[in-house]
PDB file of N, CA and C in Angstrom:
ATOM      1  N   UNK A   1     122.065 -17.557 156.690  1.00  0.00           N
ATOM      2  CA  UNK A   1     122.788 -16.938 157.773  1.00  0.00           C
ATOM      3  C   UNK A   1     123.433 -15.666 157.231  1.00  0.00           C
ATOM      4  N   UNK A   2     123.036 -14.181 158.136  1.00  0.00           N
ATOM      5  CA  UNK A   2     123.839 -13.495 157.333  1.00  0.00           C
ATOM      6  C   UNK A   2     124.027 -12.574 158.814  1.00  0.00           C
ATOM      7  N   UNK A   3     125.501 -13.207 159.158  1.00  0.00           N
ATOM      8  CA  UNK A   3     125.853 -12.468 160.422  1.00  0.00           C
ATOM      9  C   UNK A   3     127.251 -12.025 160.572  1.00  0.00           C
ATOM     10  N   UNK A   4     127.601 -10.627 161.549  1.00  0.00           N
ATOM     11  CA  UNK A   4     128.788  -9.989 161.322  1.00  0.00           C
ATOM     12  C   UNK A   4     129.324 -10.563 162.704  1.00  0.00           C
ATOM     13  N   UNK A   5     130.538 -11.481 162.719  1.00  0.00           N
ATOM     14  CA  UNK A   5     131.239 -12.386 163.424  1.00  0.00           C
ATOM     15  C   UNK A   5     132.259 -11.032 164.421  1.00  0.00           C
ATOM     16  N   UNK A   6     132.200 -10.961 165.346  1.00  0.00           N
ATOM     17  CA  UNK A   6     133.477 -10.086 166.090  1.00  0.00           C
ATOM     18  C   UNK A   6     134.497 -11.185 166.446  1.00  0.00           C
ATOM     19  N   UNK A   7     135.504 -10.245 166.396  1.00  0.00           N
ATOM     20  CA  UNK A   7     137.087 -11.150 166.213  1.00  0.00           C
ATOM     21  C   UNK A   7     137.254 -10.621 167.570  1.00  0.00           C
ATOM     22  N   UNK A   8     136.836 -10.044 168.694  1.00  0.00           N
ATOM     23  CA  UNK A   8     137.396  -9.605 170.152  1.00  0.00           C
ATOM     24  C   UNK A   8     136.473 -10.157 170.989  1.00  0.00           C
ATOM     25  N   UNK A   9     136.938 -10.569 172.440  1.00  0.00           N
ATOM     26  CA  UNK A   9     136.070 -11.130 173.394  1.00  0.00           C
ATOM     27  C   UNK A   9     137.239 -10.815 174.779  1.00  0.00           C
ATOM     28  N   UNK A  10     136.120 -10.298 175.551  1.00  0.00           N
ATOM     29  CA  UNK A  10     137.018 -10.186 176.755  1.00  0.00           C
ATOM     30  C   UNK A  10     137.888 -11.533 177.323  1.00  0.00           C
ATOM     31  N   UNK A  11     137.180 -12.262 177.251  1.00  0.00           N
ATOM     32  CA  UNK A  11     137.850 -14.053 178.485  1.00  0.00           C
ATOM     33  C   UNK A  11     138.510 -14.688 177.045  1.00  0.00           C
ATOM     34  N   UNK A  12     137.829 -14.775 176.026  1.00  0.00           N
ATOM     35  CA  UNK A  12     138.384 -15.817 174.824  1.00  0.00           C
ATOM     36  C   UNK A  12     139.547 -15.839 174.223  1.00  0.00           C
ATOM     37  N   UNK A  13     140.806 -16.584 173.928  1.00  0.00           N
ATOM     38  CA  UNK A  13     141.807 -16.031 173.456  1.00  0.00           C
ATOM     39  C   UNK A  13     141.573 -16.269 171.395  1.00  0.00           C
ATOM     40  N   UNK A  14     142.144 -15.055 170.961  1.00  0.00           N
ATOM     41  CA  UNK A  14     141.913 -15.385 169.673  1.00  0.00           C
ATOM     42  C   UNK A  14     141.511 -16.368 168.713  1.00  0.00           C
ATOM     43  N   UNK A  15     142.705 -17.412 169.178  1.00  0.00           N
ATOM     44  CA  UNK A  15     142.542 -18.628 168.635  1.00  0.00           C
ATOM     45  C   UNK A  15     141.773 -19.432 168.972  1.00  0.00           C
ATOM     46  N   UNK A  16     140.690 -19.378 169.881  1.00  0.00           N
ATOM     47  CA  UNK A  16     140.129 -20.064 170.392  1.00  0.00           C
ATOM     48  C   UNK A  16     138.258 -19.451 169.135  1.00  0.00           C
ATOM     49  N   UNK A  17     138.717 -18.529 169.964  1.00  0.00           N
ATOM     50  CA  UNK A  17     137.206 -17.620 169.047  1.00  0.00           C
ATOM     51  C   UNK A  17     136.998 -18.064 167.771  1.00  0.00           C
ATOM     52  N   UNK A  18     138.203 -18.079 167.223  1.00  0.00           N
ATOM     53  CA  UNK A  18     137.991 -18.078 165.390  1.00  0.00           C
ATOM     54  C   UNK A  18     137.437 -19.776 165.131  1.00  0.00           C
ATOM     55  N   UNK A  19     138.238 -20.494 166.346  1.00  0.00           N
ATOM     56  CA  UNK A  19     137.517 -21.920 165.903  1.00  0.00           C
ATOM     57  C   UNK A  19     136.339 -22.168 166.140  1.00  0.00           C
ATOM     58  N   UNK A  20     135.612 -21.103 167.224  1.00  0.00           N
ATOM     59  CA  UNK A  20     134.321 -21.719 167.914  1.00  0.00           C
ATOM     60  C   UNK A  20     133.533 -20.906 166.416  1.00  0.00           C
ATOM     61  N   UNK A  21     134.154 -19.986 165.560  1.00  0.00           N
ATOM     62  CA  UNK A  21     132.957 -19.311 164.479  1.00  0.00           C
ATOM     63  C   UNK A  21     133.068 -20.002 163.482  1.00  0.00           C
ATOM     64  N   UNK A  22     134.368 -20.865 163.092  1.00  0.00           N
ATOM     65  CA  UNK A  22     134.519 -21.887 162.002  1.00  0.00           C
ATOM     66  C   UNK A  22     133.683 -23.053 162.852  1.00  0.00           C
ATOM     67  N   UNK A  23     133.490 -23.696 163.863  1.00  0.00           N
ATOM     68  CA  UNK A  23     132.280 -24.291 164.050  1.00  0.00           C
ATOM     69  C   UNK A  23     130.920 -24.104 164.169  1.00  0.00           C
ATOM     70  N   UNK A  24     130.859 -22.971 164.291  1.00  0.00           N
ATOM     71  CA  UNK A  24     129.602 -22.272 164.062  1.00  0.00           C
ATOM     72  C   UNK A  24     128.734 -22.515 162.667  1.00  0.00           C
ATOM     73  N   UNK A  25     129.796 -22.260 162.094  1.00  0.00           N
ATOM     74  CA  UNK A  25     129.240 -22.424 160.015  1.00  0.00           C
ATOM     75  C   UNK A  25     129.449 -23.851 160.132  1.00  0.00           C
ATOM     76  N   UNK A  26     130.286 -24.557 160.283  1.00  0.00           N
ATOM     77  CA  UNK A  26     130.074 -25.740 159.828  1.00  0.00           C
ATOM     78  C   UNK A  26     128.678 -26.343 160.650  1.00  0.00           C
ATOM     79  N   UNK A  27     128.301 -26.092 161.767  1.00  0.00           N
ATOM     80  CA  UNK A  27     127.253 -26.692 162.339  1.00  0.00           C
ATOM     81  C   UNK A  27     125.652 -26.275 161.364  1.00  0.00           C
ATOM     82  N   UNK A  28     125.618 -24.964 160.962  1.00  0.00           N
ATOM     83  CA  UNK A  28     124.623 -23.952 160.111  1.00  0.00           C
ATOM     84  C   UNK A  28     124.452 -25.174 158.689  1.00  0.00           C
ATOM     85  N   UNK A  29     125.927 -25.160 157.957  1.00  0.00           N
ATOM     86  CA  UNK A  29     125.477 -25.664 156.767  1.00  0.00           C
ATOM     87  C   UNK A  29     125.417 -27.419 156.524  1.00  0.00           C
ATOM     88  N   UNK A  30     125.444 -27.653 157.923  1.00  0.00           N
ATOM     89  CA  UNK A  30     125.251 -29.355 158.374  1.00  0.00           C
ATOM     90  C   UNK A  30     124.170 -29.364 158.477  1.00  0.00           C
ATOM     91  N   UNK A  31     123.749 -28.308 159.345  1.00  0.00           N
ATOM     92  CA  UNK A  31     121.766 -28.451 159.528  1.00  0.00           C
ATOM     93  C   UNK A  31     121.153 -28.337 158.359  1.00  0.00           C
ATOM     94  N   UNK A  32     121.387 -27.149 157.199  1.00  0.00           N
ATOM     95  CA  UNK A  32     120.509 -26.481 156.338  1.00  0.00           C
ATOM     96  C   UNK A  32     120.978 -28.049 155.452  1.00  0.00           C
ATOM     97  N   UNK A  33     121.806 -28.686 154.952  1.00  0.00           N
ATOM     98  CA  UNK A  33     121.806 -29.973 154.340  1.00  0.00           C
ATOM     99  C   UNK A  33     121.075 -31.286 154.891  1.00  0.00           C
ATOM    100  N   UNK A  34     120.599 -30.985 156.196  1.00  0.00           N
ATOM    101  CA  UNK A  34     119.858 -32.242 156.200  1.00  0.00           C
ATOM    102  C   UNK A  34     118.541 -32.255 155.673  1.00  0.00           C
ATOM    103  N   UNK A  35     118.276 -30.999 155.751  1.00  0.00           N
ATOM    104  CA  UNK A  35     116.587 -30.611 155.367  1.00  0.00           C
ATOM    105  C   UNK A  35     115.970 -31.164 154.618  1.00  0.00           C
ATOM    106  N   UNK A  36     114.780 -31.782 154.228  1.00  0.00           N
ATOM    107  CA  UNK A  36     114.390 -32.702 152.925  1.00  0.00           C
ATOM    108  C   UNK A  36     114.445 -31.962 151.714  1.00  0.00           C
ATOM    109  N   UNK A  37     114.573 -32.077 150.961  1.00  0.00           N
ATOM    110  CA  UNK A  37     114.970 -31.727 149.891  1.00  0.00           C
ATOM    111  C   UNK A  37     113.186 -31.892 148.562  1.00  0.00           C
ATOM    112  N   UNK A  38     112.941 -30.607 147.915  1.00  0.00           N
ATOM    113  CA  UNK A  38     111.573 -30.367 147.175  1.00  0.00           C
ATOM    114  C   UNK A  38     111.783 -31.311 145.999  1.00  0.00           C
ATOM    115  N   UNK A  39     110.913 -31.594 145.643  1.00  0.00           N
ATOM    116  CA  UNK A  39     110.755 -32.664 144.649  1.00  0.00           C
ATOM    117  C   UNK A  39     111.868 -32.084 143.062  1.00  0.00           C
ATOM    118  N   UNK A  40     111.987 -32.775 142.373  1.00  0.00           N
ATOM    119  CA  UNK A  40     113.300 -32.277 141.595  1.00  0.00           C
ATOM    120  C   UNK A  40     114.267 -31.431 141.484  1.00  0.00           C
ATOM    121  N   UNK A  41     114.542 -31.408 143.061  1.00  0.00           N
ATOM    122  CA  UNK A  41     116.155 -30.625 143.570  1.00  0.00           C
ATOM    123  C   UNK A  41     116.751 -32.105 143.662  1.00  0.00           C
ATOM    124  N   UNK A  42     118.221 -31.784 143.319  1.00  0.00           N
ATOM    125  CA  UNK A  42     119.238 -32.680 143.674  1.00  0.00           C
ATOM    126  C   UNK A  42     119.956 -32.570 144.674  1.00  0.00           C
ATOM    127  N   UNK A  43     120.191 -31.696 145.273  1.00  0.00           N
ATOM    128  CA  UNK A  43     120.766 -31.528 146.954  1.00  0.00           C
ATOM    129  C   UNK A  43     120.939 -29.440 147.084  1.00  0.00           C
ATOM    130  N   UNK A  44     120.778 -29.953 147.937  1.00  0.00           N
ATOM    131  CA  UNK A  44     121.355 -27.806 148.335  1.00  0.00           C
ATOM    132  C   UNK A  44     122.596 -27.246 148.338  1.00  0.00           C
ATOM    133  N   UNK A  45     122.858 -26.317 147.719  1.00  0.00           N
ATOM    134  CA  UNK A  45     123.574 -25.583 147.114  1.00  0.00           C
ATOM    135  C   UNK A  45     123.557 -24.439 147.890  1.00  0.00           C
ATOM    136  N   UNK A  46     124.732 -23.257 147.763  1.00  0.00           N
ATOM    137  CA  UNK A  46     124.849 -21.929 148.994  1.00  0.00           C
ATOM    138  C   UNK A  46     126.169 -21.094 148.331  1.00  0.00           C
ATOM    139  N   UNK A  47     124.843 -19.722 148.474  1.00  0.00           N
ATOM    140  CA  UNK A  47     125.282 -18.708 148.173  1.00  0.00           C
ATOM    141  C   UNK A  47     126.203 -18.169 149.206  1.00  0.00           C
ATOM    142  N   UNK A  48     127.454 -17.754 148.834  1.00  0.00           N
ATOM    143  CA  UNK A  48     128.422 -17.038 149.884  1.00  0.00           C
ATOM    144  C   UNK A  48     129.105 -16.106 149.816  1.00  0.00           C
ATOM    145  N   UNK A  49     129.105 -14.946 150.693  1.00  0.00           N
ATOM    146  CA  UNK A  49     129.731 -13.648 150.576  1.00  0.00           C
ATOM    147  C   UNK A  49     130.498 -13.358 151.612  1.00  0.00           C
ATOM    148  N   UNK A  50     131.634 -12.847 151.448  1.00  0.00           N
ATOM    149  CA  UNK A  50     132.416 -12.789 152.603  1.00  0.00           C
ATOM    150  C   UNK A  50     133.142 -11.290 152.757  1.00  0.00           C
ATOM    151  N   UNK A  51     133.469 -10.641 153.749  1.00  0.00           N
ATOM    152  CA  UNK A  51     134.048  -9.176 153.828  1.00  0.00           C
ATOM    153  C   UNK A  51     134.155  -8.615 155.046  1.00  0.00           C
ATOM    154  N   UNK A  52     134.915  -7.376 155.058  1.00  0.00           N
ATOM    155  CA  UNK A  52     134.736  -6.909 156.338  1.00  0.00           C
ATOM    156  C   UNK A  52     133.418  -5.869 157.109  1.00  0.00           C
ATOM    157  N   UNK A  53     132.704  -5.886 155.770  1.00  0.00           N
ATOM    158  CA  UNK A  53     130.840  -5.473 156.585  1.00  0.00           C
ATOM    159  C   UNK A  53     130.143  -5.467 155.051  1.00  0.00           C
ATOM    160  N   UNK A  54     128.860  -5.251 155.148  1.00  0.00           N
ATOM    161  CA  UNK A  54     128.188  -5.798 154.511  1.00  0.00           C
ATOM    162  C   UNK A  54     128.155  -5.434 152.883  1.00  0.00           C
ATOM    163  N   UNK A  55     128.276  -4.224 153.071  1.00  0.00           N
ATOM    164  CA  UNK A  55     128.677  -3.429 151.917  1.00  0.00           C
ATOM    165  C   UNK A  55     130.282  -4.117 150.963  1.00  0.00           C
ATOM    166  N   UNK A  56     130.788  -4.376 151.426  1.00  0.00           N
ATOM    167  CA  UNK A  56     132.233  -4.971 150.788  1.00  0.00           C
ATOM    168  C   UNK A  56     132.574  -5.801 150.321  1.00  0.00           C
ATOM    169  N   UNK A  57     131.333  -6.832 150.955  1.00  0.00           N
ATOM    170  CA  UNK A  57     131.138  -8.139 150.944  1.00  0.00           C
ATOM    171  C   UNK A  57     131.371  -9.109 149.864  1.00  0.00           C
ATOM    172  N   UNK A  58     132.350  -9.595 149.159  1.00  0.00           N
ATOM    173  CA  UNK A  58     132.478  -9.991 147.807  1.00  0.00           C
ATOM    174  C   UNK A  58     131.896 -11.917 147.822  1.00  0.00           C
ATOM    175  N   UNK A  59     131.668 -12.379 146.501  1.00  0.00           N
ATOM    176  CA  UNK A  59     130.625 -13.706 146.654  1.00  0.00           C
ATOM    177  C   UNK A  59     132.527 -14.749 146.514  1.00  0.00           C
ATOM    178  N   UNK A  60     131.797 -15.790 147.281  1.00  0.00           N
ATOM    179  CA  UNK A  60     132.782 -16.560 147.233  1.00  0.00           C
ATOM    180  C   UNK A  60     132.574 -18.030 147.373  1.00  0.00           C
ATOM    181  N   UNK A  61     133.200 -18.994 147.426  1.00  0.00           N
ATOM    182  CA  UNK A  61     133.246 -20.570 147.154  1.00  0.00           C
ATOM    183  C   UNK A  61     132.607 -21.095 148.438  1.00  0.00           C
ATOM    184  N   UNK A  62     132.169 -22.079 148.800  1.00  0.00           N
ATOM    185  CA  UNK A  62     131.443 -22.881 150.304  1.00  0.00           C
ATOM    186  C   UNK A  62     132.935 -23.169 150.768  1.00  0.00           C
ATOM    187  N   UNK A  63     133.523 -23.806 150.148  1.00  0.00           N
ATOM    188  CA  UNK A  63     134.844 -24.445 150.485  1.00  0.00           C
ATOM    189  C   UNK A  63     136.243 -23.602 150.977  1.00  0.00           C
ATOM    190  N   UNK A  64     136.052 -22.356 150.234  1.00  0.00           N
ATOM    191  CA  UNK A  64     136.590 -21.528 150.639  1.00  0.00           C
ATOM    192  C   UNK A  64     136.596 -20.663 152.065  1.00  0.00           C
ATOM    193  N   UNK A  65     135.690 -20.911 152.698  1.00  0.00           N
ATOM    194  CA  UNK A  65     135.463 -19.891 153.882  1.00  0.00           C
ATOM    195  C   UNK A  65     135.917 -19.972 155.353  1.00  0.00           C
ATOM    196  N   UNK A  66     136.850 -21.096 155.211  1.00  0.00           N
ATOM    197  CA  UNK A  66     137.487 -21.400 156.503  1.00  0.00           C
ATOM    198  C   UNK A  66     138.913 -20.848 156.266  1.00  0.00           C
ATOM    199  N   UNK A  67     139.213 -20.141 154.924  1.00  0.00           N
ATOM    200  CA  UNK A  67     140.302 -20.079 154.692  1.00  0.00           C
ATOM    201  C   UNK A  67     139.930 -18.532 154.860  1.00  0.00           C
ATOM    202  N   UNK A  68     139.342 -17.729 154.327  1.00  0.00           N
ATOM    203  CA  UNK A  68     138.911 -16.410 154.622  1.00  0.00           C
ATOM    204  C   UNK A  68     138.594 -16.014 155.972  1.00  0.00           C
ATOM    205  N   UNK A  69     137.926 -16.883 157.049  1.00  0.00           N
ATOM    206  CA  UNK A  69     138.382 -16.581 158.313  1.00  0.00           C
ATOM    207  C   UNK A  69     139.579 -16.814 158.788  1.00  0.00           C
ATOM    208  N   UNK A  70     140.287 -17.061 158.619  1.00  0.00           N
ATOM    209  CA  UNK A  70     141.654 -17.582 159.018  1.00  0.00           C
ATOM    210  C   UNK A  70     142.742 -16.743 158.526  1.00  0.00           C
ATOM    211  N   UNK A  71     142.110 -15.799 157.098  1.00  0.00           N
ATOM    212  CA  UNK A  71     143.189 -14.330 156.945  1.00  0.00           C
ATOM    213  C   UNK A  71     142.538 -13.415 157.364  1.00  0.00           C
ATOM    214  N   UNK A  72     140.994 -13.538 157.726  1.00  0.00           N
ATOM    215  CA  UNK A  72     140.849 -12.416 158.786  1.00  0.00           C
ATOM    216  C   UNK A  72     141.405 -12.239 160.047  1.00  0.00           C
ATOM    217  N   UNK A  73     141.697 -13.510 160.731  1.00  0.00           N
ATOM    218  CA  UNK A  73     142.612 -13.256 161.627  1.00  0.00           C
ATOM    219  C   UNK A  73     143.989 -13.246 161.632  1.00  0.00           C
ATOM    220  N   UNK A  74     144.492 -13.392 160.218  1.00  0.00           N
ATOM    221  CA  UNK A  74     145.671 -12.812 160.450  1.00  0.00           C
ATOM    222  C   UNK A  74     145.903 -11.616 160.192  1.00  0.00           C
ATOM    223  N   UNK A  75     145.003 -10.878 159.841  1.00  0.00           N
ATOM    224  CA  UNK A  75     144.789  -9.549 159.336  1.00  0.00           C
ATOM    225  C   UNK A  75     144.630  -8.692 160.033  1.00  0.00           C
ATOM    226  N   UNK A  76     144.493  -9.310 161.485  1.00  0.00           N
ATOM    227  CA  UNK A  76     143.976  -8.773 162.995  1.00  0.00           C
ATOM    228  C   UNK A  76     142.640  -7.595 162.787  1.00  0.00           C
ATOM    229  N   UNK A  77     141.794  -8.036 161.704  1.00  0.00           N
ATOM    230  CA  UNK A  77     140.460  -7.359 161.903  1.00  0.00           C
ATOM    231  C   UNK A  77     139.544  -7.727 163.106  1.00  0.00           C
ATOM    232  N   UNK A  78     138.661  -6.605 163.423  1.00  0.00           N
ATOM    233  CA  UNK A  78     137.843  -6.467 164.462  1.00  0.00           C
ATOM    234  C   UNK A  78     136.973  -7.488 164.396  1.00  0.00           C
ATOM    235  N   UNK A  79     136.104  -7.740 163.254  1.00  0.00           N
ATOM    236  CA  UNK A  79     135.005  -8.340 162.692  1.00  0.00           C
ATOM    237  C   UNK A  79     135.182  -8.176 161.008  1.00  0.00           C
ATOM    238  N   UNK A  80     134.398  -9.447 161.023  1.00  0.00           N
ATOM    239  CA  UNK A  80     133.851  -9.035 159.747  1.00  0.00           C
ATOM    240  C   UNK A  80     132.323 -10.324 159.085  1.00  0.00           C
ATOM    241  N   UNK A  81     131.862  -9.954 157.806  1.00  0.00           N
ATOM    242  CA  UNK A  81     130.945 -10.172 157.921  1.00  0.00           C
ATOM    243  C   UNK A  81     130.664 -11.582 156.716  1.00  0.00           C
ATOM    244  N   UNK A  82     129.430 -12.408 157.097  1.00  0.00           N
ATOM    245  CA  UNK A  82     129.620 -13.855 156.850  1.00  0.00           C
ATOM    246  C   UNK A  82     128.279 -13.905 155.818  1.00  0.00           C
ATOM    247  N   UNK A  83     127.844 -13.983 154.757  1.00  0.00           N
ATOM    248  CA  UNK A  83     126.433 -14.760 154.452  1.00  0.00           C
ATOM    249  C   UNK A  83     126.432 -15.917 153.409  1.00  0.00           C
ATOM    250  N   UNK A  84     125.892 -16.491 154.320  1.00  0.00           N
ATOM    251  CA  UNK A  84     125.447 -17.938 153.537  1.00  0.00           C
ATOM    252  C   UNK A  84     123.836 -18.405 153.482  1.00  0.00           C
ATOM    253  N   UNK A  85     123.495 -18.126 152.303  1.00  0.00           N
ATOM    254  CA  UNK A  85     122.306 -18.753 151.784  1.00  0.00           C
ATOM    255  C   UNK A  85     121.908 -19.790 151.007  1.00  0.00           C
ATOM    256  N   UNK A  86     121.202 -20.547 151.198  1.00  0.00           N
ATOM    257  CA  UNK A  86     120.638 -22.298 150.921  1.00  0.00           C
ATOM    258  C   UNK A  86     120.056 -21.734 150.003  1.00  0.00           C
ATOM    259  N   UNK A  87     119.968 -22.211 148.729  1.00  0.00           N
ATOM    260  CA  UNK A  87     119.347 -22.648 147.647  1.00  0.00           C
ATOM    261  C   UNK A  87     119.475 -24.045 146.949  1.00  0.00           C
ATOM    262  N   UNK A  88     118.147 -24.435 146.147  1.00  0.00           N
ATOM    263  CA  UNK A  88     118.564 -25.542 145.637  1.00  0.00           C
ATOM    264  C   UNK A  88     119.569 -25.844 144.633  1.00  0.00           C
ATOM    265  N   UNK A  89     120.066 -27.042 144.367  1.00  0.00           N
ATOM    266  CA  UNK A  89     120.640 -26.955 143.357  1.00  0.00           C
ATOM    267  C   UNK A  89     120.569 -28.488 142.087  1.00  0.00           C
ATOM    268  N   UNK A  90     120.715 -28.192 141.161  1.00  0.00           N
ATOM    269  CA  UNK A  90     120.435 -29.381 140.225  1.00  0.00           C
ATOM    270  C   UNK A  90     121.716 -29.837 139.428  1.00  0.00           C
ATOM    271  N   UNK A  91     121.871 -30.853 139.666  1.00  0.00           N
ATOM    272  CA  UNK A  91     122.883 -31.733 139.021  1.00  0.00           C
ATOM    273  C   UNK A  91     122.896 -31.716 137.249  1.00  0.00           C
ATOM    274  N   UNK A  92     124.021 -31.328 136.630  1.00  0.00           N
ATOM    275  CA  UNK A  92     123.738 -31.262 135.150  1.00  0.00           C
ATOM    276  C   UNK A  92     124.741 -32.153 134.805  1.00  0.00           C
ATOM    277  N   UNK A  93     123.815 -32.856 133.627  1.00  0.00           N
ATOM    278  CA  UNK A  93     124.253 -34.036 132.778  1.00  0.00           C
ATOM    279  C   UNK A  93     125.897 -34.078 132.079  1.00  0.00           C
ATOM    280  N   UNK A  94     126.860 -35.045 131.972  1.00  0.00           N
ATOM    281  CA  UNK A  94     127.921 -34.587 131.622  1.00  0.00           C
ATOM    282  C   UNK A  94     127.724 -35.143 129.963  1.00  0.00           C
ATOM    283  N   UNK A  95     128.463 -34.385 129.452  1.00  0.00           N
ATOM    284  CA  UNK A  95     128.167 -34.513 127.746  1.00  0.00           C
ATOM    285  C   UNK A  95     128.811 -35.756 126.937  1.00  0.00           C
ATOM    286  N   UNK A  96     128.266 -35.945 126.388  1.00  0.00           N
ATOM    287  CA  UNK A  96     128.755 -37.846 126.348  1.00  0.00           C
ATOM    288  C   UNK A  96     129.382 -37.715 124.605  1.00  0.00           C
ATOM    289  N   UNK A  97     130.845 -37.832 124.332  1.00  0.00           N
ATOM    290  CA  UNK A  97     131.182 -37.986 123.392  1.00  0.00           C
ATOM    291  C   UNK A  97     131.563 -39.146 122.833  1.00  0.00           C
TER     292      UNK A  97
END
């Protein structure tokens, strides 16, 4: 997903908007996790960049991004911009002392 979210809507009130785009992602990276998974992947993993357009865009945590929309709107920006990409990812061994 790599889409630039607007923070204005004629009928919507602010607070309303920002939750329907924080459900938006959570619905995106619910789907892209159910997907079957290629033979020696351990589950999917996601690349994330967050900013106010595409160019600015700095990489950031999965877990983090409900919190970055949430100072975009307190920041009273217009928009700004979201990407999240699925890759696999592999589980590494913990070191046994």
């Amino acid at each position: 997903m790599k889409k630039t979210f607007s923070l204005t809507h004629p009928k919507l009130p602010l607070p309303r908007l920002v939750e329907a785009i924080k459900h938006e992602v959570k619905k995106y990276i619910k789907r892209e996790r159910k997907k079957t998974l290629p033979d020696k992947v351990d589950f999917w993993d996601f690349d994330c960049k967050f900013g106010a357009d595409e160019a600015t865009s700095k990489v950031i945590h999965l877990s983090e991004i409900n919190t970055y929309i949430s100072e975009a709107e307190s920041k009273q920006l217009d928009s700004f911009y979201l990407e999240i990409l699925v890759k696999p990812g592999y589980r590494s061994k913990k070191a046994t002392e």
